[in-house]
N, C-alpha and C. Protein backbone atom coordinates (compact mmCIF):
# COMPACT_ATOMS: atom_id res chain seq x y z
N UNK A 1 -6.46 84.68 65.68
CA UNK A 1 -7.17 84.04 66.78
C UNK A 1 -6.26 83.88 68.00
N UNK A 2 -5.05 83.74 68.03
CA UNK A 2 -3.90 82.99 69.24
C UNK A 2 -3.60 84.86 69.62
N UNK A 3 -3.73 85.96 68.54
CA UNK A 3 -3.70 86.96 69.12
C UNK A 3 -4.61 87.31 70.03
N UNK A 4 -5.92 86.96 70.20
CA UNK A 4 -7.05 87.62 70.64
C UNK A 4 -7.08 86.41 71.97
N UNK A 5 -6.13 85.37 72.07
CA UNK A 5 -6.29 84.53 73.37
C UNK A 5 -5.01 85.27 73.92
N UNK A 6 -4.04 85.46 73.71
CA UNK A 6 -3.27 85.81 74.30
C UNK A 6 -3.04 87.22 75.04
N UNK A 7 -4.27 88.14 74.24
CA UNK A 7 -4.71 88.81 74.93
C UNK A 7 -5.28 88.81 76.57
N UNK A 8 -6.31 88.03 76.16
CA UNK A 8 -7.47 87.42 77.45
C UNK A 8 -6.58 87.04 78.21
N UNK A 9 -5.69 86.50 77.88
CA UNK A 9 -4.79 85.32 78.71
C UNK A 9 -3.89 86.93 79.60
N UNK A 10 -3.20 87.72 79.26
CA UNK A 10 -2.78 89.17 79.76
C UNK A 10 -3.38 89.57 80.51
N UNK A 11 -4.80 90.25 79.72
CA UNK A 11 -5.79 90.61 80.81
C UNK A 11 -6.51 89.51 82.06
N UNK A 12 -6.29 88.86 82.01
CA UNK A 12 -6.56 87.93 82.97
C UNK A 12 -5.47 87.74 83.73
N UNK A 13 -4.19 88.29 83.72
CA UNK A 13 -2.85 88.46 84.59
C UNK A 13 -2.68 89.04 85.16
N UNK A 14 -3.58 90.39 84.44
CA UNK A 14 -3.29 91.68 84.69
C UNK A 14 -4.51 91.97 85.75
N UNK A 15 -5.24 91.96 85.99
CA UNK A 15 -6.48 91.99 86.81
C UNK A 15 -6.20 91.80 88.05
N UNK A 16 -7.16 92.41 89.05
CA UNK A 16 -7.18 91.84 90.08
C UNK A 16 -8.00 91.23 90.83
N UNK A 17 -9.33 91.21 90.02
CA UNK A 17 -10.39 90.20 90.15
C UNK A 17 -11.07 90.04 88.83
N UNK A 18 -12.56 89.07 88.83
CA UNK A 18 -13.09 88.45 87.24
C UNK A 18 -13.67 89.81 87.11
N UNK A 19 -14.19 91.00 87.88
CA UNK A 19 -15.26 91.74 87.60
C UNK A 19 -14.25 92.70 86.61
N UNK A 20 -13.13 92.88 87.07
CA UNK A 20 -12.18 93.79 86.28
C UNK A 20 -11.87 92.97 84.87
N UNK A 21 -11.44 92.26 84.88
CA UNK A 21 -11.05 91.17 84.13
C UNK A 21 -12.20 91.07 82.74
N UNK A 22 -13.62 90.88 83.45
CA UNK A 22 -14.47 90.68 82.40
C UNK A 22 -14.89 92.18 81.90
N UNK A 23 -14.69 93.35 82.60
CA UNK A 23 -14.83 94.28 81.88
C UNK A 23 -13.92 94.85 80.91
N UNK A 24 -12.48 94.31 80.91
CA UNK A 24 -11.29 94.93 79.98
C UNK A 24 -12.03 93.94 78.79
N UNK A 25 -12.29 92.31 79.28
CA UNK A 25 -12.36 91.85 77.77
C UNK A 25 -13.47 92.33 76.95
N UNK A 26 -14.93 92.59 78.16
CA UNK A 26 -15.80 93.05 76.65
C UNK A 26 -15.60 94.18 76.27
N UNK A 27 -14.50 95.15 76.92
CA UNK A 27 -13.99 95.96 75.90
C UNK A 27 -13.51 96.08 74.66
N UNK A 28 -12.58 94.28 74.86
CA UNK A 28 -11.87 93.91 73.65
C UNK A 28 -12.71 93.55 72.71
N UNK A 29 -13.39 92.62 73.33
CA UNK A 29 -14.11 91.86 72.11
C UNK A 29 -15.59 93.39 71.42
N UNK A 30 -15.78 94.22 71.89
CA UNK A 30 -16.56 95.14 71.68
C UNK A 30 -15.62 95.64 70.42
N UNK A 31 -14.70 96.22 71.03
CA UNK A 31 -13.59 97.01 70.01
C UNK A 31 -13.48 96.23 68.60
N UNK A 32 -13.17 94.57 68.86
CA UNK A 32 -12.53 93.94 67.87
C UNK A 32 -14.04 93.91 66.84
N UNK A 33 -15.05 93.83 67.34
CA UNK A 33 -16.78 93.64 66.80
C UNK A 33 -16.43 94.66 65.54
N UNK A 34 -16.46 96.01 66.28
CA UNK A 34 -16.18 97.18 65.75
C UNK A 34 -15.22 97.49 64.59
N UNK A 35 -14.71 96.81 64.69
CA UNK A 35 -13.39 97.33 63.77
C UNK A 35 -13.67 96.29 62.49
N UNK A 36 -13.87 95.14 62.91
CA UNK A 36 -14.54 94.24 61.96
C UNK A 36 -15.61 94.05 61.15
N UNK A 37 -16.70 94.92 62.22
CA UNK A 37 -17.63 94.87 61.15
C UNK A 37 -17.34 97.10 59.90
N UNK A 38 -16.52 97.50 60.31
CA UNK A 38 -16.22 98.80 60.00
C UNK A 38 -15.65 98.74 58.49
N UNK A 39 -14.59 97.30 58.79
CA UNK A 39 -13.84 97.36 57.58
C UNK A 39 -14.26 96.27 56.71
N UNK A 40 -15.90 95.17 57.33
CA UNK A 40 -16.24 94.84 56.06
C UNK A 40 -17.17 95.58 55.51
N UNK A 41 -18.17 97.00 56.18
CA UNK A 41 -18.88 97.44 55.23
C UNK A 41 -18.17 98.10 54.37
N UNK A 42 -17.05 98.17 54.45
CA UNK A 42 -16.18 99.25 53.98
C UNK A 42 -15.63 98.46 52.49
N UNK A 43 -15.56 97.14 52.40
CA UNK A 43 -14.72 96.52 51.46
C UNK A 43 -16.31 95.79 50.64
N UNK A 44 -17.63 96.07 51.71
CA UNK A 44 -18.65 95.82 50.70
C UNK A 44 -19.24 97.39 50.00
N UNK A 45 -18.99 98.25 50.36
CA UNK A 45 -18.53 99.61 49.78
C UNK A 45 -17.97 99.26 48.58
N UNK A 46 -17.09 99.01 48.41
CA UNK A 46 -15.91 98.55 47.49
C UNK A 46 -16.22 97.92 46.47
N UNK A 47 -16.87 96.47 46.51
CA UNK A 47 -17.60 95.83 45.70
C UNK A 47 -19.03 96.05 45.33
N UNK A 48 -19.74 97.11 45.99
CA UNK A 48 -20.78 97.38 44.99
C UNK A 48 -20.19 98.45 44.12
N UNK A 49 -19.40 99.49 44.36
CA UNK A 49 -18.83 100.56 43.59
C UNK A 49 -18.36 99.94 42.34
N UNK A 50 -17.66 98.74 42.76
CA UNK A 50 -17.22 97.64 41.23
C UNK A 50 -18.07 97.48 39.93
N UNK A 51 -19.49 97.07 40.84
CA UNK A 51 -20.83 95.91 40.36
C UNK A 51 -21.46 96.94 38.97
N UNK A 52 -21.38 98.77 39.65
CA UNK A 52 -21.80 99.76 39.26
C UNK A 52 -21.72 100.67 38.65
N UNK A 53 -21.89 101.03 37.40
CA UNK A 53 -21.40 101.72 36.26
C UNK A 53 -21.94 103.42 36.76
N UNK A 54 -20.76 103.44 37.97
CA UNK A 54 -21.22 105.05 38.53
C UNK A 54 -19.63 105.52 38.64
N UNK A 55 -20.03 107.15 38.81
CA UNK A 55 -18.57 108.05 38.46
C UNK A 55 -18.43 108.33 40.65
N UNK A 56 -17.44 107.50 40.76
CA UNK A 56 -16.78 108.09 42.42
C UNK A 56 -16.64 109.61 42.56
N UNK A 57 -17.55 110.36 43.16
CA UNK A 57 -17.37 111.71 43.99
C UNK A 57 -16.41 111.94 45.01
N UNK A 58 -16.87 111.05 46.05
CA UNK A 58 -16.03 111.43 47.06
C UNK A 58 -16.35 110.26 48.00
N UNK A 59 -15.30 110.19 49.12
CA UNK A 59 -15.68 109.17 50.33
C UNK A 59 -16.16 110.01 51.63
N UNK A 60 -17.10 109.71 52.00
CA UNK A 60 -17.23 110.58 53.59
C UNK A 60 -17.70 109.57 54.45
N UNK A 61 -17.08 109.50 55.68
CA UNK A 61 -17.31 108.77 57.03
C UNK A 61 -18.22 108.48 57.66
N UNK A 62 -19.04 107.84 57.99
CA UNK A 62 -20.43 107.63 58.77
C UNK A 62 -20.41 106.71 60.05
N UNK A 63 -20.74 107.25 61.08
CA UNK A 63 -20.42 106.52 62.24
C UNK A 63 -21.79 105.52 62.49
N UNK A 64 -22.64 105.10 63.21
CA UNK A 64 -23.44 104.52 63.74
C UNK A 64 -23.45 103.70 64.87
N UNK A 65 -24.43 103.63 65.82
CA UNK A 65 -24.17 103.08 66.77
C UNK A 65 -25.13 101.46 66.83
N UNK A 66 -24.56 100.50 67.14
CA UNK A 66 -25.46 99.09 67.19
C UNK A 66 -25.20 98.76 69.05
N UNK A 67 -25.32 97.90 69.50
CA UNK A 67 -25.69 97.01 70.23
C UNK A 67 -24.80 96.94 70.93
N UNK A 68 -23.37 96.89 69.96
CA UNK A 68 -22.11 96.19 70.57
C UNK A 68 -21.04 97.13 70.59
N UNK A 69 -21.46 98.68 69.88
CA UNK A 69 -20.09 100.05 69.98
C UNK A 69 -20.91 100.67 69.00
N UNK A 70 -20.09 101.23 68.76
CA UNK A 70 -19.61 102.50 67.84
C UNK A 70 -19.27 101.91 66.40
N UNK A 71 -19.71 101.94 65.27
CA UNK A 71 -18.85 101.71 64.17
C UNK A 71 -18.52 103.22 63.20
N UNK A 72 -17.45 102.70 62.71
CA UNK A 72 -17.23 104.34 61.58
C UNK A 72 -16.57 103.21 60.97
N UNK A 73 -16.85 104.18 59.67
CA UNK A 73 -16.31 103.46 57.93
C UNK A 73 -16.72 104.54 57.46
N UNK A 74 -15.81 104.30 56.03
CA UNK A 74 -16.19 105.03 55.04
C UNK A 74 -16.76 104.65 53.94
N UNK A 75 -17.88 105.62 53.21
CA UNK A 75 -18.81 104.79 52.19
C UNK A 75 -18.31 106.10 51.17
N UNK A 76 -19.07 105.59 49.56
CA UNK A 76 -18.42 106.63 48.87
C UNK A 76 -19.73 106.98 48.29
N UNK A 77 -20.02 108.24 48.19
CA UNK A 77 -21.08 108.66 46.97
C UNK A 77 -20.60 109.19 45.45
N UNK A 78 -21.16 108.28 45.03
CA UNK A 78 -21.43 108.21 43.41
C UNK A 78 -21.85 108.92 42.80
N UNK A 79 -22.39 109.20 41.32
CA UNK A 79 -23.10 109.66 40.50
C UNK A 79 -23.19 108.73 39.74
N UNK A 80 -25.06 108.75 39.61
CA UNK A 80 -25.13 107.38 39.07
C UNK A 80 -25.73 108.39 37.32
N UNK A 81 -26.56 107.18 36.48
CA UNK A 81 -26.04 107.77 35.00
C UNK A 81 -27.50 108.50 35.17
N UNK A 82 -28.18 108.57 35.64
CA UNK A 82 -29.55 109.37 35.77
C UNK A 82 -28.83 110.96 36.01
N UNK A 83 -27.61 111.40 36.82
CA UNK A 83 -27.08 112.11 37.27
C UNK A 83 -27.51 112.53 39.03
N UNK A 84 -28.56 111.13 39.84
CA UNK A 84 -28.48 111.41 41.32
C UNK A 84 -27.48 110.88 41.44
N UNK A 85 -27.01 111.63 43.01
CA UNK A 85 -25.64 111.35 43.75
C UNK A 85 -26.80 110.15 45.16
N UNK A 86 -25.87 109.19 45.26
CA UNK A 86 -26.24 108.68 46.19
C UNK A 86 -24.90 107.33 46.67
N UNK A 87 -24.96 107.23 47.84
CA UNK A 87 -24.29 106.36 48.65
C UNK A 87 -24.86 104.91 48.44
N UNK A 88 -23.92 104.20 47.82
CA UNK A 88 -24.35 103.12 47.54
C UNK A 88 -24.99 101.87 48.33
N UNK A 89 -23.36 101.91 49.52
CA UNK A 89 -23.45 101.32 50.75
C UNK A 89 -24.85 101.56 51.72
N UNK A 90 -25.16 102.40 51.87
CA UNK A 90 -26.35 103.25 52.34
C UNK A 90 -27.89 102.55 52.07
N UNK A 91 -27.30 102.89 50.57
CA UNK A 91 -29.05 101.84 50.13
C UNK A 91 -29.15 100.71 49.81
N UNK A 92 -28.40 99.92 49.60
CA UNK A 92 -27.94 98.49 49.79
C UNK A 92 -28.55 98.19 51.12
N UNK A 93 -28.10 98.70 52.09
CA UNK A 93 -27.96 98.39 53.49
C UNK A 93 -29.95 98.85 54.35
N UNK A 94 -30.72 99.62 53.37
CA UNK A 94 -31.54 100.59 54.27
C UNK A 94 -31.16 101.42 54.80
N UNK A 95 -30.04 101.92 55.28
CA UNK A 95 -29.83 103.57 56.16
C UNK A 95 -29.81 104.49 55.67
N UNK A 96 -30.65 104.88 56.69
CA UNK A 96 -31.52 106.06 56.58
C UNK A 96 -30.36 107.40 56.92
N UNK A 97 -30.71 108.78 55.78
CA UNK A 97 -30.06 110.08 56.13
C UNK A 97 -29.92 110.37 57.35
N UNK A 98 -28.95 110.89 58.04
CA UNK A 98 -28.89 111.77 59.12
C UNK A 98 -29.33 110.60 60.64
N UNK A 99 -29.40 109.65 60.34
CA UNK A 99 -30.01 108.27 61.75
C UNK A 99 -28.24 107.11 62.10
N UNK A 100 -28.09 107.78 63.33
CA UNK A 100 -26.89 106.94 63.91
C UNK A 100 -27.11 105.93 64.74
N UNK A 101 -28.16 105.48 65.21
CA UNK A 101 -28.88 104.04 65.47
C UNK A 101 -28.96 102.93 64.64
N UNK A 102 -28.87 101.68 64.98
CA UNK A 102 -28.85 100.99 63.92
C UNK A 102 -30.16 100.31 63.94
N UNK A 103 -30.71 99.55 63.23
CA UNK A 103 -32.36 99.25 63.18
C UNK A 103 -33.09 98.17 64.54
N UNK A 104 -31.39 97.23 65.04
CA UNK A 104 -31.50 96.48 66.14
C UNK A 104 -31.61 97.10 67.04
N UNK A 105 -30.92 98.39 67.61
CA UNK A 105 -30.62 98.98 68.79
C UNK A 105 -32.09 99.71 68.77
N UNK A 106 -32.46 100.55 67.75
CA UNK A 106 -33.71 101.06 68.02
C UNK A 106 -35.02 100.16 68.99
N UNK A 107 -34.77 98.97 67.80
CA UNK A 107 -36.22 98.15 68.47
C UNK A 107 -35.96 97.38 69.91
N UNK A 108 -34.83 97.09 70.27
CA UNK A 108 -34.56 96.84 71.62
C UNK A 108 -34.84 98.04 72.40
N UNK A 109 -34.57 99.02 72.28
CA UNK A 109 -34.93 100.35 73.14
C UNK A 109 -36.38 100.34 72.89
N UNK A 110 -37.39 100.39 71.71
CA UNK A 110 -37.92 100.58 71.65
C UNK A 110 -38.98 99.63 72.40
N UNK A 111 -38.86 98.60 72.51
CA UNK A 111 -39.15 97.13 73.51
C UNK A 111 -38.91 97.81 74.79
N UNK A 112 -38.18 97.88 75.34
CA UNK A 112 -37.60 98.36 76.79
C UNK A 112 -39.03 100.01 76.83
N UNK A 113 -38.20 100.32 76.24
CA UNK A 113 -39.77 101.83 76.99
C UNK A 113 -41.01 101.63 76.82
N UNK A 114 -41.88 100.38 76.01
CA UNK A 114 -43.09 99.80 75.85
C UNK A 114 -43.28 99.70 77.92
N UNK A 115 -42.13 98.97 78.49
CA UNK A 115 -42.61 98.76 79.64
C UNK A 115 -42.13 99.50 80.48
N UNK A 116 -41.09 100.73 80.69
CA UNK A 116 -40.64 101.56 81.29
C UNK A 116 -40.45 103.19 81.46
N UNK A 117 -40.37 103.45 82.14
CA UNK A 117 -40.10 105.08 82.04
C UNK A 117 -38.98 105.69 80.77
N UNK A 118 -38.56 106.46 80.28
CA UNK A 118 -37.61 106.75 79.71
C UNK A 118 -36.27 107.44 80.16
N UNK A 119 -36.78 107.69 81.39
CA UNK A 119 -34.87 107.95 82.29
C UNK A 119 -34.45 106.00 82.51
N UNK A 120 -35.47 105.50 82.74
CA UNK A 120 -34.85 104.16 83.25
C UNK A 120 -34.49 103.47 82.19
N UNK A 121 -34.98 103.32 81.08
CA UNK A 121 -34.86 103.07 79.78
C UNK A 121 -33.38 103.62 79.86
N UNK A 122 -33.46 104.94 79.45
CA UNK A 122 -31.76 105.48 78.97
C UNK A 122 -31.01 104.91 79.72
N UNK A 123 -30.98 104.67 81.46
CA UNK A 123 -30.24 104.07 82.12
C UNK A 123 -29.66 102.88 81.95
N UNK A 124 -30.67 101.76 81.82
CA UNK A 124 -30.27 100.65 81.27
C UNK A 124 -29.22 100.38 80.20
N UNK A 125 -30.17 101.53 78.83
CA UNK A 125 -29.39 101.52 77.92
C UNK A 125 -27.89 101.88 77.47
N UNK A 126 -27.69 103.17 78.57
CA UNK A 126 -26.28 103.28 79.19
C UNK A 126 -25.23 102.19 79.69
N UNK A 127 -26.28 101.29 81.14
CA UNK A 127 -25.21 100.68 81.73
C UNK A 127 -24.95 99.48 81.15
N UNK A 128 -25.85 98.89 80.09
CA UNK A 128 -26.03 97.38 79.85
C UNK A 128 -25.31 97.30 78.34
N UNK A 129 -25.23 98.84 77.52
CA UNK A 129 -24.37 98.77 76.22
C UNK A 129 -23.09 99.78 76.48
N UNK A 130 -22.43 99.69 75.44
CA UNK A 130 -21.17 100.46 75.44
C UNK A 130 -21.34 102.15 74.75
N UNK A 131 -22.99 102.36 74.75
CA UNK A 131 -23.38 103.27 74.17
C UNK A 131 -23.81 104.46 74.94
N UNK A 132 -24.04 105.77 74.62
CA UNK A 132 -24.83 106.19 75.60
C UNK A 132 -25.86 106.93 75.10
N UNK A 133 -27.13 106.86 75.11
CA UNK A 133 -28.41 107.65 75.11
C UNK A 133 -29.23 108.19 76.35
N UNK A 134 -29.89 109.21 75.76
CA UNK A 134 -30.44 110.41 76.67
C UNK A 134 -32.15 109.51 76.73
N UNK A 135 -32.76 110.83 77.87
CA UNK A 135 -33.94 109.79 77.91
C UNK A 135 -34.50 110.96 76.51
N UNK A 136 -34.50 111.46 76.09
CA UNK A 136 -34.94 112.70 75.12
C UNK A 136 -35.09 111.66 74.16
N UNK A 137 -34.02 111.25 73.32
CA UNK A 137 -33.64 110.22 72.31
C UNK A 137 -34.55 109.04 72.22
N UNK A 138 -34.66 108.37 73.58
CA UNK A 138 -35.42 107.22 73.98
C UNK A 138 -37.02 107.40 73.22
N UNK A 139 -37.44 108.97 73.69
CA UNK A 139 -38.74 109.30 73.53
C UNK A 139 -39.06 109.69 71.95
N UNK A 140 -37.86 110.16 71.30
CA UNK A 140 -37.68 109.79 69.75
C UNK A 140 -37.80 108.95 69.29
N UNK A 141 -37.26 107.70 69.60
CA UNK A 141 -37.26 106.36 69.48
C UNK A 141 -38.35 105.99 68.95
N UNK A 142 -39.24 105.74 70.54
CA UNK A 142 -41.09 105.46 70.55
C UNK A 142 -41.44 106.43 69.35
N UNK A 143 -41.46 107.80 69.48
CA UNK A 143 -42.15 108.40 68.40
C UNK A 143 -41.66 107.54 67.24
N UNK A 144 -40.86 107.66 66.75
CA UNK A 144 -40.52 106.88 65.68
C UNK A 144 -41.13 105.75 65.28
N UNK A 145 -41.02 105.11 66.15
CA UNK A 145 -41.27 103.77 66.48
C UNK A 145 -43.26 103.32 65.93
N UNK A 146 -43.02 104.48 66.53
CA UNK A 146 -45.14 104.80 66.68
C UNK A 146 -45.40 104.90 65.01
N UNK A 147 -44.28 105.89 64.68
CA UNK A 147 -44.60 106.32 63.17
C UNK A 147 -44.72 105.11 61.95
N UNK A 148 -44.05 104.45 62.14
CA UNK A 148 -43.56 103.35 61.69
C UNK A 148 -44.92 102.38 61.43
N UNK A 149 -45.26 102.34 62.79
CA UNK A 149 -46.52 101.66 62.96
C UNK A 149 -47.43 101.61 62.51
N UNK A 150 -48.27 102.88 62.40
CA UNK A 150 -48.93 103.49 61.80
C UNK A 150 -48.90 103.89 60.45
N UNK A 151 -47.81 103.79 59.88
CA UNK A 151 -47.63 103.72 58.80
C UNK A 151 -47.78 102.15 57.99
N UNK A 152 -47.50 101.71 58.51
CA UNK A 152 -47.94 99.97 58.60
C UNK A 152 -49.33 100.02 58.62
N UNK A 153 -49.36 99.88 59.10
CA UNK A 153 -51.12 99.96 59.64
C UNK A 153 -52.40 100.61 58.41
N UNK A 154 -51.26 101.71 57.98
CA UNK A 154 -52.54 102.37 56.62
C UNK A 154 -51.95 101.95 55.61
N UNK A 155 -51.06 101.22 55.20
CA UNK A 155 -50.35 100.37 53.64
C UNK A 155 -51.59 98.95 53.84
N UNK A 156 -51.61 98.12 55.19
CA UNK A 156 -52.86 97.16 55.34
C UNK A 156 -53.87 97.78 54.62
N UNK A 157 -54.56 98.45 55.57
CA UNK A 157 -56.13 99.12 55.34
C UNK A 157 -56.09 99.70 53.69
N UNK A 158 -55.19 100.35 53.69
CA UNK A 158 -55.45 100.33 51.83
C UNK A 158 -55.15 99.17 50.86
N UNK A 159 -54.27 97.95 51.67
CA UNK A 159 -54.63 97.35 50.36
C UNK A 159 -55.73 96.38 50.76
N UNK A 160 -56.62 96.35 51.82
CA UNK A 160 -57.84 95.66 52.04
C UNK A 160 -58.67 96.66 51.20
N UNK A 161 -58.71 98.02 51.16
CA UNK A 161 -59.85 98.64 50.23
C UNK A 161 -60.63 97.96 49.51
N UNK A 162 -61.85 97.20 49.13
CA UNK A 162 -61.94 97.12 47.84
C UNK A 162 -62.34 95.36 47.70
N UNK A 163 -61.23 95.19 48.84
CA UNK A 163 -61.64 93.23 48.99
C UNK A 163 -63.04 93.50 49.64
N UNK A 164 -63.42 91.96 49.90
CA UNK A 164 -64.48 91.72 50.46
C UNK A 164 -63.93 89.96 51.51
């Protein structure tokens, strides 16, 4: 903690006004988010691999993007006694194959283009996170987003089938 003030306390020396100043720190505190939350999925990796009477394959890296950066960790896939391979961390968690969004960042974007264009959308989403998305992506998003919905929507209606 006296590391991460004495930081601020630097960058706040080092500056030459608050606008500079406040952009080095939410760098920091972005970075430090990052690294923290990287190396606890990583050590809850760890302890479900424990919990789990599965044979370790291999570790491979998965990046994703949230709100606040970039995270990368490493998760490990297993073989479990059925003989599927699957990432433990992964389904514990909900994440989804091949999706580097995280489920917050989606629905905030996905909120934001309900009322906007999708270049202005990406824009925002550019200048206001440490992230960067296209308006292409944005319009993935919504689709997605839509899919989701609708998929909701017919799990209701079928299980009303039948009531009265």
């Amino acid at each position: 903690m006296t590391e991460n003030v004495s930081e601020i306390v630097e960058i706040l020396k080092s500056s030459n006004d608050l606008l500079e100043a406040e952009l080095k720190i939410l760098r920091l505190f972005s970075s430090l988010l990052c690294e923290a939350l990287g190396t606890s999925l990583e050590q809850l990796d760890q302890e479900l691999e424990k919990d789990a009477n599965v044979k370790v394959l291999r570790r491979d890296q998965r990046t994703i993007q949230f709100l606040f950066g970039e995270v990368t960790f490493k998760r490990r896939l297993v073989e479990e006694t059925g003989g599927y391979h699957v990432y433990l961390l992964d389904r514990h968690l909900g994440i989804k194959p091949r999706k580097r969004y995280s489920p917050l960042l989606l629905a905030r974007v996905s909120g934001l283009a309900s009322k906007g264009v999708m270049r202005t959308v990406a824009s925002a989403v550019n200048l206001l996170t440490p992230i960067s998305m296209s308006h292409q992506k944005v319009a993935g998003v919504i689709k997605e987003a839509g899919a989701r919905i609708d998929n909701y929507q017919q799990q209701g209606i079928n299980d009303t089938v039948g009531k009265k």
